[in-house]
N, C-alpha and C. Protein backbone atom coordinates (compact mmCIF):
# COMPACT_ATOMS: atom_id res chain seq x y z
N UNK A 1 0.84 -1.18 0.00
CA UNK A 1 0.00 0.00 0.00
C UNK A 1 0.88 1.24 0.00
N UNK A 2 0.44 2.23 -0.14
CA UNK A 2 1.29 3.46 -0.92
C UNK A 2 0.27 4.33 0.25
N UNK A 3 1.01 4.42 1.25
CA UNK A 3 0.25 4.42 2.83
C UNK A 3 0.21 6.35 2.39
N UNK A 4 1.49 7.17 2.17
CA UNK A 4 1.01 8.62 1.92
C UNK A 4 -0.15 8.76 1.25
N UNK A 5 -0.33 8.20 0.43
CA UNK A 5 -1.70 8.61 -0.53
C UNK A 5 -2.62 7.42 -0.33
N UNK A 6 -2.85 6.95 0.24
CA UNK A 6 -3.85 5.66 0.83
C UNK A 6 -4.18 4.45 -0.63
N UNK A 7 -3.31 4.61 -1.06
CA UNK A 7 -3.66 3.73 -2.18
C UNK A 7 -3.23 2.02 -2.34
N UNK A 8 -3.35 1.13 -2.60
CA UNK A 8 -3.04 -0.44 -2.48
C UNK A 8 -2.30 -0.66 -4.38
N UNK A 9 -1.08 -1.30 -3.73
CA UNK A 9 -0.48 -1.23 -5.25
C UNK A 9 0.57 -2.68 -5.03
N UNK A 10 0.40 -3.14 -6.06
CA UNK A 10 1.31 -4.25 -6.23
C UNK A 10 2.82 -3.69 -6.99
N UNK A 11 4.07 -4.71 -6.47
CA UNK A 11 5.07 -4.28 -6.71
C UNK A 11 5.72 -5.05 -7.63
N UNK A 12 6.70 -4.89 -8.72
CA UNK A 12 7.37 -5.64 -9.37
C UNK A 12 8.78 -5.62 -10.24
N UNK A 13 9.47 -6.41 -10.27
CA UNK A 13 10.27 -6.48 -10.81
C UNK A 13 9.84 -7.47 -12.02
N UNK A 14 11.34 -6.70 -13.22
CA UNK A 14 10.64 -6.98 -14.81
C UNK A 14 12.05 -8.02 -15.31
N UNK A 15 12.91 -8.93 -15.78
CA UNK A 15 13.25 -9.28 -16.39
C UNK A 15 13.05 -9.88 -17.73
N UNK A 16 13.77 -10.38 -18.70
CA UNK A 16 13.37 -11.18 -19.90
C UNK A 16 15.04 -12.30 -20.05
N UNK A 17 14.65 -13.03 -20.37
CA UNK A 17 16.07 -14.38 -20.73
C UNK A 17 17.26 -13.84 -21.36
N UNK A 18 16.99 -12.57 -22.02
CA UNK A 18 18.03 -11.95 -22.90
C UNK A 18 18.60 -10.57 -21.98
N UNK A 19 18.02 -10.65 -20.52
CA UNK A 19 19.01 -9.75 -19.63
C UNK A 19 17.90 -8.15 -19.33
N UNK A 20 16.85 -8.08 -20.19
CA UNK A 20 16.34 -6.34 -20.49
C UNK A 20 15.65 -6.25 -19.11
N UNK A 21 15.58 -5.42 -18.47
CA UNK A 21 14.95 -5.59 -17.06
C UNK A 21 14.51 -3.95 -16.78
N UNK A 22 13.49 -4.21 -16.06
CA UNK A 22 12.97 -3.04 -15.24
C UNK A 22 13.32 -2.94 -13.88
N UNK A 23 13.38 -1.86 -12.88
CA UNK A 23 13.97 -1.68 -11.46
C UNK A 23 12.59 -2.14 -11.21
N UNK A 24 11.51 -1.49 -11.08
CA UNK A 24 10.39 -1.61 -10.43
C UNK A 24 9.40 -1.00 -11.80
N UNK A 25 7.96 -1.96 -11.23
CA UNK A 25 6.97 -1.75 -11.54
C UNK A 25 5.82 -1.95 -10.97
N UNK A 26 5.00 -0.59 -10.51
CA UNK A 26 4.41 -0.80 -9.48
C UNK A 26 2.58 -0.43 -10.22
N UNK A 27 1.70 -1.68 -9.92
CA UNK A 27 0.33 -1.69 -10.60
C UNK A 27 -0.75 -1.44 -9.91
N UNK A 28 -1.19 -0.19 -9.80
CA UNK A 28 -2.63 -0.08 -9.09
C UNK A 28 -3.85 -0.63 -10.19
N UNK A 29 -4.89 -0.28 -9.38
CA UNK A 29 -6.19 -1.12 -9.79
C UNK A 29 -6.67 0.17 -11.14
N UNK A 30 -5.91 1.30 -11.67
CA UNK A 30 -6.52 2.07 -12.90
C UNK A 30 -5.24 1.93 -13.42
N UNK A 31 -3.50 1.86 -13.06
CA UNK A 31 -2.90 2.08 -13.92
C UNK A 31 -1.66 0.97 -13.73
N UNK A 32 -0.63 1.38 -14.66
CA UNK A 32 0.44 0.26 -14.05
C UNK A 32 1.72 1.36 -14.80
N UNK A 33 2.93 1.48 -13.80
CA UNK A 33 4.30 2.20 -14.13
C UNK A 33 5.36 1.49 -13.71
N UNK A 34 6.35 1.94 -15.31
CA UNK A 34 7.52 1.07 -14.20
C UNK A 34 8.92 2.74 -14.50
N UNK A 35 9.77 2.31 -13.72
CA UNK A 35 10.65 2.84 -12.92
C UNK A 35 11.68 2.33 -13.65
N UNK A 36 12.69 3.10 -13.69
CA UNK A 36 14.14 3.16 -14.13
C UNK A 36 15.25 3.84 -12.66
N UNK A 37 15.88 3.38 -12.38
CA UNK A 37 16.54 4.22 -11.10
C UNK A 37 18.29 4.44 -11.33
N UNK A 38 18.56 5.30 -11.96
CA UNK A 38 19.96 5.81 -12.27
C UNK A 38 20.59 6.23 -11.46
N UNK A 39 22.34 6.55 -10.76
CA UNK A 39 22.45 7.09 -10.39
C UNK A 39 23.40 8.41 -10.63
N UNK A 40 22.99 8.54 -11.93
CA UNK A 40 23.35 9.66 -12.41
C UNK A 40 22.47 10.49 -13.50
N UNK A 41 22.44 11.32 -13.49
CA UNK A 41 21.24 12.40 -14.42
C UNK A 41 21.55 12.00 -15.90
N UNK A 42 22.46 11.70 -16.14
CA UNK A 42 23.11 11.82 -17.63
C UNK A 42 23.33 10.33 -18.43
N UNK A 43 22.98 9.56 -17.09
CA UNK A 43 23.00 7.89 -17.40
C UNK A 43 21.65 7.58 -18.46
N UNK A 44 22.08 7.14 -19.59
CA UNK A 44 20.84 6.45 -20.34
C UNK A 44 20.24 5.80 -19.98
N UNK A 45 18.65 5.86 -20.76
CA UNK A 45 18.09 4.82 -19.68
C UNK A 45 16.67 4.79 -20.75
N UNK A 46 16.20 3.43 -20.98
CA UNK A 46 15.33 3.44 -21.87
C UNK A 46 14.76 2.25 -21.53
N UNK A 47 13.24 1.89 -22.03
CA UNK A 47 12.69 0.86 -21.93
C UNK A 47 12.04 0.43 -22.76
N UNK A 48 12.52 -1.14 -22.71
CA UNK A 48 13.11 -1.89 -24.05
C UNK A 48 11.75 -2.14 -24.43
N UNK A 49 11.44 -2.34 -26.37
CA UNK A 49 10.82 -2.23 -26.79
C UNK A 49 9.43 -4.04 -26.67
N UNK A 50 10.33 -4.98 -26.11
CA UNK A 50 9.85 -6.21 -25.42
C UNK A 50 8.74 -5.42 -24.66
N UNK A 51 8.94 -4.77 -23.48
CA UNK A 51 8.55 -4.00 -22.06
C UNK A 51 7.45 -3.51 -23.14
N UNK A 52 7.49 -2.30 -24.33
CA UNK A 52 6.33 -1.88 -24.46
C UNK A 52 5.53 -2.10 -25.23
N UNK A 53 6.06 -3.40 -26.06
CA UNK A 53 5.34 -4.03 -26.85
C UNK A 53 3.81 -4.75 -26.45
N UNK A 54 4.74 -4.91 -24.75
CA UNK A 54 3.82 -6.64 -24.01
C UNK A 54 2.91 -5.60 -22.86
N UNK A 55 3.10 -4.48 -22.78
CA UNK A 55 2.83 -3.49 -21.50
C UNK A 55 2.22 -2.37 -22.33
N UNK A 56 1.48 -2.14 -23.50
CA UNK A 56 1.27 -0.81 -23.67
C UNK A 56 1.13 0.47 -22.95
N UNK A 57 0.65 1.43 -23.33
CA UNK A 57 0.25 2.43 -22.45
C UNK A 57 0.69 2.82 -20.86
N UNK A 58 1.62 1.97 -20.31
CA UNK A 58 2.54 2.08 -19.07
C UNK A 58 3.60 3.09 -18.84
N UNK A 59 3.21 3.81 -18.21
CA UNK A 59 4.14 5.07 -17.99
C UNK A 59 5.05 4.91 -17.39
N UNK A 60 6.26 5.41 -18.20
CA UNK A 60 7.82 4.94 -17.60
C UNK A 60 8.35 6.42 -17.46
N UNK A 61 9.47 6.13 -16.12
CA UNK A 61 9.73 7.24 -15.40
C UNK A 61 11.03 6.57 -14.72
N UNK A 62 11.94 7.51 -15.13
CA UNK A 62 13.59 7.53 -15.03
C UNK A 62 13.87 8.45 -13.67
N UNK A 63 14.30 7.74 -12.45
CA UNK A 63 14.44 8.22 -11.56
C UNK A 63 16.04 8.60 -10.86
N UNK A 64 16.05 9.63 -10.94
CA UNK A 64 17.94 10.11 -10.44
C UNK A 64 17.75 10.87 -8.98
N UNK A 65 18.94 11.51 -8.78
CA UNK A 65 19.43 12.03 -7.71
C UNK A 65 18.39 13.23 -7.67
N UNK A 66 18.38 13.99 -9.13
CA UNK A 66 17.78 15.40 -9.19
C UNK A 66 16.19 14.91 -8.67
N UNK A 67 15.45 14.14 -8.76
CA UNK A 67 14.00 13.74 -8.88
C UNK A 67 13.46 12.70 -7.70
N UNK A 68 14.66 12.25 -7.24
CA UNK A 68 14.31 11.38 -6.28
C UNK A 68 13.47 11.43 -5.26
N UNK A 69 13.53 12.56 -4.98
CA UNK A 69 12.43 13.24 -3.65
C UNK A 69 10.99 13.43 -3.88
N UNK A 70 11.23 14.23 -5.47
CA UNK A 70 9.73 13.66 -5.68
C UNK A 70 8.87 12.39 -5.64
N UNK A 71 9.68 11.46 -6.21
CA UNK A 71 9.04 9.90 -6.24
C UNK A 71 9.04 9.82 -4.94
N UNK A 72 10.02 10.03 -4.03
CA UNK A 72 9.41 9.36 -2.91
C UNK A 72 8.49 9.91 -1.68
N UNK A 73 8.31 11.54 -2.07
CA UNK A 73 7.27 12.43 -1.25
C UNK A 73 6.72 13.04 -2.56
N UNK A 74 5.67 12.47 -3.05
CA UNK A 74 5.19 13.00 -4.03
C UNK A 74 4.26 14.02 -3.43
N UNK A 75 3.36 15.39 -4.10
CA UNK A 75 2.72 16.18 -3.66
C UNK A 75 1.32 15.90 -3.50
């Protein structure tokens, strides 16, 4: 549960056999996002076309040093 904002969300991690992986992907009951977690601003970071082939419409969000605070005290 995503106890600041009272919401119930399942958590996940993404692999595939050929190595492409997600940090997290976390699915409430209207949406589902996954997470990239860098630790640098300038680090590439993309999600592989497997991920949005099989996941449409899933909002992906690259998380660094500069942004981190938001994800984790969102407003």
């Amino acid at each position: 549960m995503l106890s600041n904002q009272e919401k119930e969300a399942d958590h996940y991690f993404w692999r595939t056999t050929q190595q492409q992986e997600i940090d997290l992907i976390e699915e409430t009951a209207d949406r589902m996002s996954a997470y990239e977690f860098k630790w640098s601003k300038n680090a590439r970071a993309r999600f592989s076309s497997t991920f949005t082939t099989n996941y449409p419409g899933t909002d992906g969000t690259v998380i660094t040093p500069d942004n981190m605070e938001d994800f984790l005290i969102p407003e």
